[in-house]
PDB file of N, CA and C in Angstrom:
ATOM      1  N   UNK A   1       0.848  -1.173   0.000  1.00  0.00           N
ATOM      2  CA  UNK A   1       0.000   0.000   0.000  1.00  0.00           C
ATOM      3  C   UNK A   1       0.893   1.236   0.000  1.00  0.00           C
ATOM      4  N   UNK A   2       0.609   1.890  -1.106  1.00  0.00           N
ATOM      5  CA  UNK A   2       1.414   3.263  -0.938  1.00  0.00           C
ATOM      6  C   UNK A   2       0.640   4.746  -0.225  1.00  0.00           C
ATOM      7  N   UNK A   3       1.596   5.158   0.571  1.00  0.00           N
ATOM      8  CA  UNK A   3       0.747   6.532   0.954  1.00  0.00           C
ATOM      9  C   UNK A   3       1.749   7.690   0.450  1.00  0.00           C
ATOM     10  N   UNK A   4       1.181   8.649   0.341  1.00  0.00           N
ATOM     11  CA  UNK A   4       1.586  10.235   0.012  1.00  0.00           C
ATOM     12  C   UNK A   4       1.687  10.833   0.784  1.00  0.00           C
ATOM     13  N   UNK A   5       2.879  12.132   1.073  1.00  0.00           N
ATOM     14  CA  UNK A   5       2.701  13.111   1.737  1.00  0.00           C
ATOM     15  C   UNK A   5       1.581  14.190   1.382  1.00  0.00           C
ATOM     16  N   UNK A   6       0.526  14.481   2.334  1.00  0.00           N
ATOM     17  CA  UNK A   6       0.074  15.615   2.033  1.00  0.00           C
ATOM     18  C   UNK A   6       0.152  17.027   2.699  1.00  0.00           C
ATOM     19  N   UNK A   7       0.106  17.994   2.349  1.00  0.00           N
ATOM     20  CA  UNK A   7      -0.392  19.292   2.587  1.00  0.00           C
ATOM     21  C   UNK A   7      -1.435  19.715   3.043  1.00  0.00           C
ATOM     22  N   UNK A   8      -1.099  20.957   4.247  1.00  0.00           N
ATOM     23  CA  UNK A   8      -2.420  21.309   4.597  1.00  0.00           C
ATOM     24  C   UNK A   8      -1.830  23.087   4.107  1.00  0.00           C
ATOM     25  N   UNK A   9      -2.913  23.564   3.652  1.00  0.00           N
ATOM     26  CA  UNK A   9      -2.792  24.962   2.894  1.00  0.00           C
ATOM     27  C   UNK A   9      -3.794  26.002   3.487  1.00  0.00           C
ATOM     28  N   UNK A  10      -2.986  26.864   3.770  1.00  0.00           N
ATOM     29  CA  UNK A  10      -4.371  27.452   4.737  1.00  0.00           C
ATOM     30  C   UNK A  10      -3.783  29.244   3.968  1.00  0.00           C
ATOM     31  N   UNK A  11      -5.345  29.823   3.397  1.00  0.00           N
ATOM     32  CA  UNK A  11      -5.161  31.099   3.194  1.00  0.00           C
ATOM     33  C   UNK A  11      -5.644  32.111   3.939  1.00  0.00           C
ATOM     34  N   UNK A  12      -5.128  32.980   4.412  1.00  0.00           N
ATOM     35  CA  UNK A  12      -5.359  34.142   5.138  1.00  0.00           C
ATOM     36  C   UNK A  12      -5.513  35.659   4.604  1.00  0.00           C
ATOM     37  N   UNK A  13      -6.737  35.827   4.410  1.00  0.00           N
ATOM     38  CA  UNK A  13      -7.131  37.573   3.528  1.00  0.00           C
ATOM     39  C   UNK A  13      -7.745  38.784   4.909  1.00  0.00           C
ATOM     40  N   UNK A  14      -7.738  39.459   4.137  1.00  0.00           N
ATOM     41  CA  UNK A  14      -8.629  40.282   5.103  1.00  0.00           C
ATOM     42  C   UNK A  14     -10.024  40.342   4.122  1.00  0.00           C
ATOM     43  N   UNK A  15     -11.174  40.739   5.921  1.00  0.00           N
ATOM     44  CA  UNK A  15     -12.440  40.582   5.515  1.00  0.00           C
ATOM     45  C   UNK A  15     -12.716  41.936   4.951  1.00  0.00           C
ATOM     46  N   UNK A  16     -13.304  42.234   4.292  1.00  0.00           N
ATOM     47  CA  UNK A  16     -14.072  43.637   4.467  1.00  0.00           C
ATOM     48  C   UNK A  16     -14.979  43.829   4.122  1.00  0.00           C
ATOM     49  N   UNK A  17     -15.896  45.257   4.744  1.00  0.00           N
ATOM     50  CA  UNK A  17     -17.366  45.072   3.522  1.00  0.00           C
ATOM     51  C   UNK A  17     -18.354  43.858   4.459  1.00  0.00           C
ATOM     52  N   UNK A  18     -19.241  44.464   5.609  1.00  0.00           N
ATOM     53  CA  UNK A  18     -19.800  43.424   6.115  1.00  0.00           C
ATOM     54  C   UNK A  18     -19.685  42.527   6.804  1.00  0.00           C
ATOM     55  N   UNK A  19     -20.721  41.501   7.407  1.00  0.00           N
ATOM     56  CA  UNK A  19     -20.367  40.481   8.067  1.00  0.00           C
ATOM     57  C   UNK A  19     -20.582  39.179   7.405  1.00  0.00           C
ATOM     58  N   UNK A  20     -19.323  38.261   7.693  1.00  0.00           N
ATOM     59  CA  UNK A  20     -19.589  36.899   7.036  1.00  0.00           C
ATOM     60  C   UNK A  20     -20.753  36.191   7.528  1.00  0.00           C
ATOM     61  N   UNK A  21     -21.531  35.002   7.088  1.00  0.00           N
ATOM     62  CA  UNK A  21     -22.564  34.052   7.897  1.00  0.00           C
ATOM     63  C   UNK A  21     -21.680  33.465   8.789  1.00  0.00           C
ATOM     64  N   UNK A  22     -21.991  33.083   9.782  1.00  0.00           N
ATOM     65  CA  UNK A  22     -21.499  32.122  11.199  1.00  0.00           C
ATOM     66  C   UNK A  22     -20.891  30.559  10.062  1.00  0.00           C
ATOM     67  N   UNK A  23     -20.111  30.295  10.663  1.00  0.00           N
ATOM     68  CA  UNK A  23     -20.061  28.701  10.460  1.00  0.00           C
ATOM     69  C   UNK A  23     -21.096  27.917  11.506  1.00  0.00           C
ATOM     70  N   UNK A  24     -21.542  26.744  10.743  1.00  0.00           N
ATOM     71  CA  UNK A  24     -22.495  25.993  11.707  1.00  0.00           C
ATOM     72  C   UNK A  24     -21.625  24.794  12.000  1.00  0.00           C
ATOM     73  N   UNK A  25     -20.692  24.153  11.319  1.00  0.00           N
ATOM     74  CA  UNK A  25     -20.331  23.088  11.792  1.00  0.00           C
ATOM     75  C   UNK A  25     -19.851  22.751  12.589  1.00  0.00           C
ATOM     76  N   UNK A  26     -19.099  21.449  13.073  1.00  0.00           N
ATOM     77  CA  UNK A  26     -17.972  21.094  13.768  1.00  0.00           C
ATOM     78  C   UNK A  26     -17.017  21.917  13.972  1.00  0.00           C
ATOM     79  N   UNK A  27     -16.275  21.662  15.225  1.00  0.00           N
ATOM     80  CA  UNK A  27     -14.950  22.584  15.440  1.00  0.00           C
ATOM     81  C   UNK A  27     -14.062  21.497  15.571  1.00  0.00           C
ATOM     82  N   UNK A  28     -14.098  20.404  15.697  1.00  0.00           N
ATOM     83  CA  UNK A  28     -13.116  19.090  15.946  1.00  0.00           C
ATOM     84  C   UNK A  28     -13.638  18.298  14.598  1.00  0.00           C
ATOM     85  N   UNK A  29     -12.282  17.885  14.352  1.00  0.00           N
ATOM     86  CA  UNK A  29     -12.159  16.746  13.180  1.00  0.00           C
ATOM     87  C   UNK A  29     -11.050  16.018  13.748  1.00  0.00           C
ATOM     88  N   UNK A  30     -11.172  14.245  13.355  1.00  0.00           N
ATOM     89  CA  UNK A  30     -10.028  13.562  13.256  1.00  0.00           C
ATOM     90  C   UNK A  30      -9.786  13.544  12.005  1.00  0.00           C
ATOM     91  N   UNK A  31      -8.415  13.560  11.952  1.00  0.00           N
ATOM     92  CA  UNK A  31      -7.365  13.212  10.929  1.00  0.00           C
ATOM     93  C   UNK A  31      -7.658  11.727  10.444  1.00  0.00           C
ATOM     94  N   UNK A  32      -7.804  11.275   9.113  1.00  0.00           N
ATOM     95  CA  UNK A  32      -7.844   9.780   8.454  1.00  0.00           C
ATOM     96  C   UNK A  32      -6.872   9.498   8.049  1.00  0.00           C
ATOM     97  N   UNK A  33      -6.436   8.039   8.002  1.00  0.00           N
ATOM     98  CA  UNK A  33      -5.227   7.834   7.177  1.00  0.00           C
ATOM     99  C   UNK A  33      -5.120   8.304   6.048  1.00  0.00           C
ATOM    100  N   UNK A  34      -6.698   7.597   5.271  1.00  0.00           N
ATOM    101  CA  UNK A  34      -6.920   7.457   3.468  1.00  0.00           C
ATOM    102  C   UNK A  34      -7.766   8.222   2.726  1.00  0.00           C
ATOM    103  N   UNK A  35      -8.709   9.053   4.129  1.00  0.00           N
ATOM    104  CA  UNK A  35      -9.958  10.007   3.236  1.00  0.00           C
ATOM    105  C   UNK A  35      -9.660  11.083   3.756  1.00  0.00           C
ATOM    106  N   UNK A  36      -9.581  12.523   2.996  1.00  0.00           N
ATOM    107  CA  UNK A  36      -9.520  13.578   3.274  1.00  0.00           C
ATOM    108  C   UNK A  36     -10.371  14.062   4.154  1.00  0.00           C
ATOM    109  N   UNK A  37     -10.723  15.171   4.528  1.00  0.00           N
ATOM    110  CA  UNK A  37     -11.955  15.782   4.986  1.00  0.00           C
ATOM    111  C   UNK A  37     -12.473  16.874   4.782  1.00  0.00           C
ATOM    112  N   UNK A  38     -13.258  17.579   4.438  1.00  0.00           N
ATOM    113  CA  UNK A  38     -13.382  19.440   4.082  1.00  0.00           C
ATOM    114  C   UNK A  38     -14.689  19.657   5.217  1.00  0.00           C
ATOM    115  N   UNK A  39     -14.087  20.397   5.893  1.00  0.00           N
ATOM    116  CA  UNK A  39     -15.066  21.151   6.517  1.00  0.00           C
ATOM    117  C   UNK A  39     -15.693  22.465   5.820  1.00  0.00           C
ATOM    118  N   UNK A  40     -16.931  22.666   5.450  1.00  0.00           N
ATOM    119  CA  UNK A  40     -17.027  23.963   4.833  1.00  0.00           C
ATOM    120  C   UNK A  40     -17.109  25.358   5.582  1.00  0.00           C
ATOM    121  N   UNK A  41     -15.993  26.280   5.255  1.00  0.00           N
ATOM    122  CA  UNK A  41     -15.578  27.032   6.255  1.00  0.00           C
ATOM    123  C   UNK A  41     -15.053  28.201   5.569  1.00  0.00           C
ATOM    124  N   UNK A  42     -14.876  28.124   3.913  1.00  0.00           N
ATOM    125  CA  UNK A  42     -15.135  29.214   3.278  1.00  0.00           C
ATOM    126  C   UNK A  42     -15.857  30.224   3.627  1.00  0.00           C
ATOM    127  N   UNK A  43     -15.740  31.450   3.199  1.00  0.00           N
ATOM    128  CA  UNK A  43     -16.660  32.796   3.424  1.00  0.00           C
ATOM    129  C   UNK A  43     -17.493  32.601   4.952  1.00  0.00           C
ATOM    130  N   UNK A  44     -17.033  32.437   5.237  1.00  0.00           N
ATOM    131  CA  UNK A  44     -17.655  31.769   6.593  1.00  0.00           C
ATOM    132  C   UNK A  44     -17.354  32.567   8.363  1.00  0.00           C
ATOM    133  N   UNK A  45     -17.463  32.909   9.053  1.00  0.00           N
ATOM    134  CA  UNK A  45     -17.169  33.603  10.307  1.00  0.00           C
ATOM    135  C   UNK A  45     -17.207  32.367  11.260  1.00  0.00           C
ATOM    136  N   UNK A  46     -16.087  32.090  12.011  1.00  0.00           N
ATOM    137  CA  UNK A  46     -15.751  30.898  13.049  1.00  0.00           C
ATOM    138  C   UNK A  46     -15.589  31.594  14.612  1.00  0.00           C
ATOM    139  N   UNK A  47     -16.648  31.167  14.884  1.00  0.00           N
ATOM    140  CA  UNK A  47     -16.488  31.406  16.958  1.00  0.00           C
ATOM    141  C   UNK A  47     -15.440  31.094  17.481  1.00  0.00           C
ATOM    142  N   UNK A  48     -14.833  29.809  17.193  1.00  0.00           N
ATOM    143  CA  UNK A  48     -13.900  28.819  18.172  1.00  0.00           C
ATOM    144  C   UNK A  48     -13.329  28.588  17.193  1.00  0.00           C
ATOM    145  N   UNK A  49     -11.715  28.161  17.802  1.00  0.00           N
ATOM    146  CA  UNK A  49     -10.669  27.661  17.358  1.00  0.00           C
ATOM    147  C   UNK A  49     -11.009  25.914  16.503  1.00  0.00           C
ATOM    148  N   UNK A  50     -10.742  25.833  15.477  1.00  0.00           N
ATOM    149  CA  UNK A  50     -10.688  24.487  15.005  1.00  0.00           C
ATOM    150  C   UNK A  50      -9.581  23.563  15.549  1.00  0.00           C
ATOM    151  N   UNK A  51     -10.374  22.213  15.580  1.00  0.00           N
ATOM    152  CA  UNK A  51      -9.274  21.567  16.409  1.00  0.00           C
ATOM    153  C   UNK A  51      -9.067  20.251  15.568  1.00  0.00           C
ATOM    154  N   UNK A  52      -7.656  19.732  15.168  1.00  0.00           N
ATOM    155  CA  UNK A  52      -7.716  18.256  14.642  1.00  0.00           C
ATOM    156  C   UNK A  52      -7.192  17.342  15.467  1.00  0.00           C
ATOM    157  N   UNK A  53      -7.260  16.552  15.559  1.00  0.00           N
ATOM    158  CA  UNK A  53      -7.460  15.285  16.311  1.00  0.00           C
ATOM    159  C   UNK A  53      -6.155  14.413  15.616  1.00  0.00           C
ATOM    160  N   UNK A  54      -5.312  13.796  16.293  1.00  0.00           N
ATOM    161  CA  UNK A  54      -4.246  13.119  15.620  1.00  0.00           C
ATOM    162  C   UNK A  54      -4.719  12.017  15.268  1.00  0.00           C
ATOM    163  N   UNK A  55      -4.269  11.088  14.131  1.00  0.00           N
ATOM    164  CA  UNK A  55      -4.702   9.545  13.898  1.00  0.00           C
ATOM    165  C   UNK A  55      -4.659   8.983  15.026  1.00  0.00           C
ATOM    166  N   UNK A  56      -5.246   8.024  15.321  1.00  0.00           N
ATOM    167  CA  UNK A  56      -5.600   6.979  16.522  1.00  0.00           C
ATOM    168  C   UNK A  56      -4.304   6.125  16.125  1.00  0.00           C
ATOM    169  N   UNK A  57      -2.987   6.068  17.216  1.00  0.00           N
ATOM    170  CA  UNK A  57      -2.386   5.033  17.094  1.00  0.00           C
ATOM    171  C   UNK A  57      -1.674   4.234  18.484  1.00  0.00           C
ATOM    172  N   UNK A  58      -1.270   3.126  17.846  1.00  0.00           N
ATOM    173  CA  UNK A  58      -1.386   1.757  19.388  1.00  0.00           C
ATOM    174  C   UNK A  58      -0.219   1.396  19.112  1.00  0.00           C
ATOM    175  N   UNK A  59       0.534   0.663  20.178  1.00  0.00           N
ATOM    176  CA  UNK A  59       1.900  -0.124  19.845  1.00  0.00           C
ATOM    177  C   UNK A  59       1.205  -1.285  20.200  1.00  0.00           C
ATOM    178  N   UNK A  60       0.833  -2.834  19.703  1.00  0.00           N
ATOM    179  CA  UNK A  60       1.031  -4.200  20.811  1.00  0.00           C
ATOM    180  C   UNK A  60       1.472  -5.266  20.617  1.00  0.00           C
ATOM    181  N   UNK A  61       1.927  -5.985  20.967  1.00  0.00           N
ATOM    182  CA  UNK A  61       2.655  -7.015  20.980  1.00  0.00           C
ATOM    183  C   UNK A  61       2.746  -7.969  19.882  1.00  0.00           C
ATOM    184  N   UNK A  62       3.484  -8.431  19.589  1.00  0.00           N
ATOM    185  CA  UNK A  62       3.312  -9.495  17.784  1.00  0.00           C
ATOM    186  C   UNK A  62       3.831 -11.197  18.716  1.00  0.00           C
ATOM    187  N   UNK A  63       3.188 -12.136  17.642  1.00  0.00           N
ATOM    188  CA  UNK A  63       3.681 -13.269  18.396  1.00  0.00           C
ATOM    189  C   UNK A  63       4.864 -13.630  18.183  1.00  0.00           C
ATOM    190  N   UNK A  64       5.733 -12.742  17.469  1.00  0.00           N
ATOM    191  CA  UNK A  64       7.306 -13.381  16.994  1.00  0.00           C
ATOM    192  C   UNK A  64       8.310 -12.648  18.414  1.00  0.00           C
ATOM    193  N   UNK A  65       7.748 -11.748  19.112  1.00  0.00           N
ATOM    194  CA  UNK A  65       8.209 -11.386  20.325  1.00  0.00           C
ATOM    195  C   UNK A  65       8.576  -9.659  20.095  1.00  0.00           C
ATOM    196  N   UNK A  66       8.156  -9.277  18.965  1.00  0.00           N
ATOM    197  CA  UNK A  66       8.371  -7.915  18.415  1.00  0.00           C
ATOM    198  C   UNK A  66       6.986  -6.816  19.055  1.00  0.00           C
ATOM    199  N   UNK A  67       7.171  -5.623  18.651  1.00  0.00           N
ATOM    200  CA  UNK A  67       6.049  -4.614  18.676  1.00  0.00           C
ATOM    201  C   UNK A  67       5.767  -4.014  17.661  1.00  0.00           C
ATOM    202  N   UNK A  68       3.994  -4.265  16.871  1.00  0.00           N
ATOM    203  CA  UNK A  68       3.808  -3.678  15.836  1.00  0.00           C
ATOM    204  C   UNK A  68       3.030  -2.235  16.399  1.00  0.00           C
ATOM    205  N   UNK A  69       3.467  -1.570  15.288  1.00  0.00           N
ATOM    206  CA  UNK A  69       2.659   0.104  15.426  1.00  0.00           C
ATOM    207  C   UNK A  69       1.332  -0.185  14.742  1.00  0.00           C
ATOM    208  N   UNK A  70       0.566   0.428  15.138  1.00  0.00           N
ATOM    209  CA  UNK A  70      -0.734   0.523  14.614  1.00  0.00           C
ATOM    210  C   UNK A  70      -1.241   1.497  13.999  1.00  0.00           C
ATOM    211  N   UNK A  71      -1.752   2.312  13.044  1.00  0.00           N
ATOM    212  CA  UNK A  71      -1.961   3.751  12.259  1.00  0.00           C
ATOM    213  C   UNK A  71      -3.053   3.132  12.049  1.00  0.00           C
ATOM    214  N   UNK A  72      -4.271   4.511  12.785  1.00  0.00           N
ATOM    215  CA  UNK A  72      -5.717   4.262  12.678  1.00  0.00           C
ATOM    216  C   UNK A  72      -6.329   2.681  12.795  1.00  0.00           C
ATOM    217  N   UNK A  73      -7.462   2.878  12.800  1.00  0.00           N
ATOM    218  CA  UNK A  73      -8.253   1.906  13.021  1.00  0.00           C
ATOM    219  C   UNK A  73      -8.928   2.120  14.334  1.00  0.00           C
ATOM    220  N   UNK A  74      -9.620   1.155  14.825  1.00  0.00           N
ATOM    221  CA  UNK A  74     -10.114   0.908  16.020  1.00  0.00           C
ATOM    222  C   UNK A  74      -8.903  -0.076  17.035  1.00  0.00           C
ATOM    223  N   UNK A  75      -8.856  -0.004  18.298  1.00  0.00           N
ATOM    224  CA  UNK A  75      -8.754  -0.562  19.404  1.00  0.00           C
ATOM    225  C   UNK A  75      -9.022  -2.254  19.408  1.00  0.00           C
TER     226      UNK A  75
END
């Protein structure tokens, strides 16, 4: 399985001219290994700080006497 580095790109303008609509969504997202995510947050006015969530990862035990890492999934 191959993975890619990706980018996170974030642009910063000034507003002017009015008030944006509120954002309604989420303020927390987890991070996926394999699916992106877009919060829609364009043209948008945000109350609270957005927050991402690191991948879920585990170290546990292998039967050859080693430790495998785990990236995402469940528990």
């Amino acid at each position: 399985m191959a993975y890619t580095n990706r980018e996170i790109v974030v642009k910063v303008g000034k507003v002017t001219g009015g008030q944006l609509p509120p954002y309604a969504g989420e303020y927390t997202a987890v991070s996926d290994v394999y699916d992106d995510k877009v919060l829609p947050t364009a043209n948008r006015s945000m109350l609270h700080d957005l927050t991402i969530l690191k991948i879920p990862q585990r170290e546990v035990t292998n039967p050859h006497g080693g430790t495998t890492f785990i990236i995402g999934g469940n528990d």
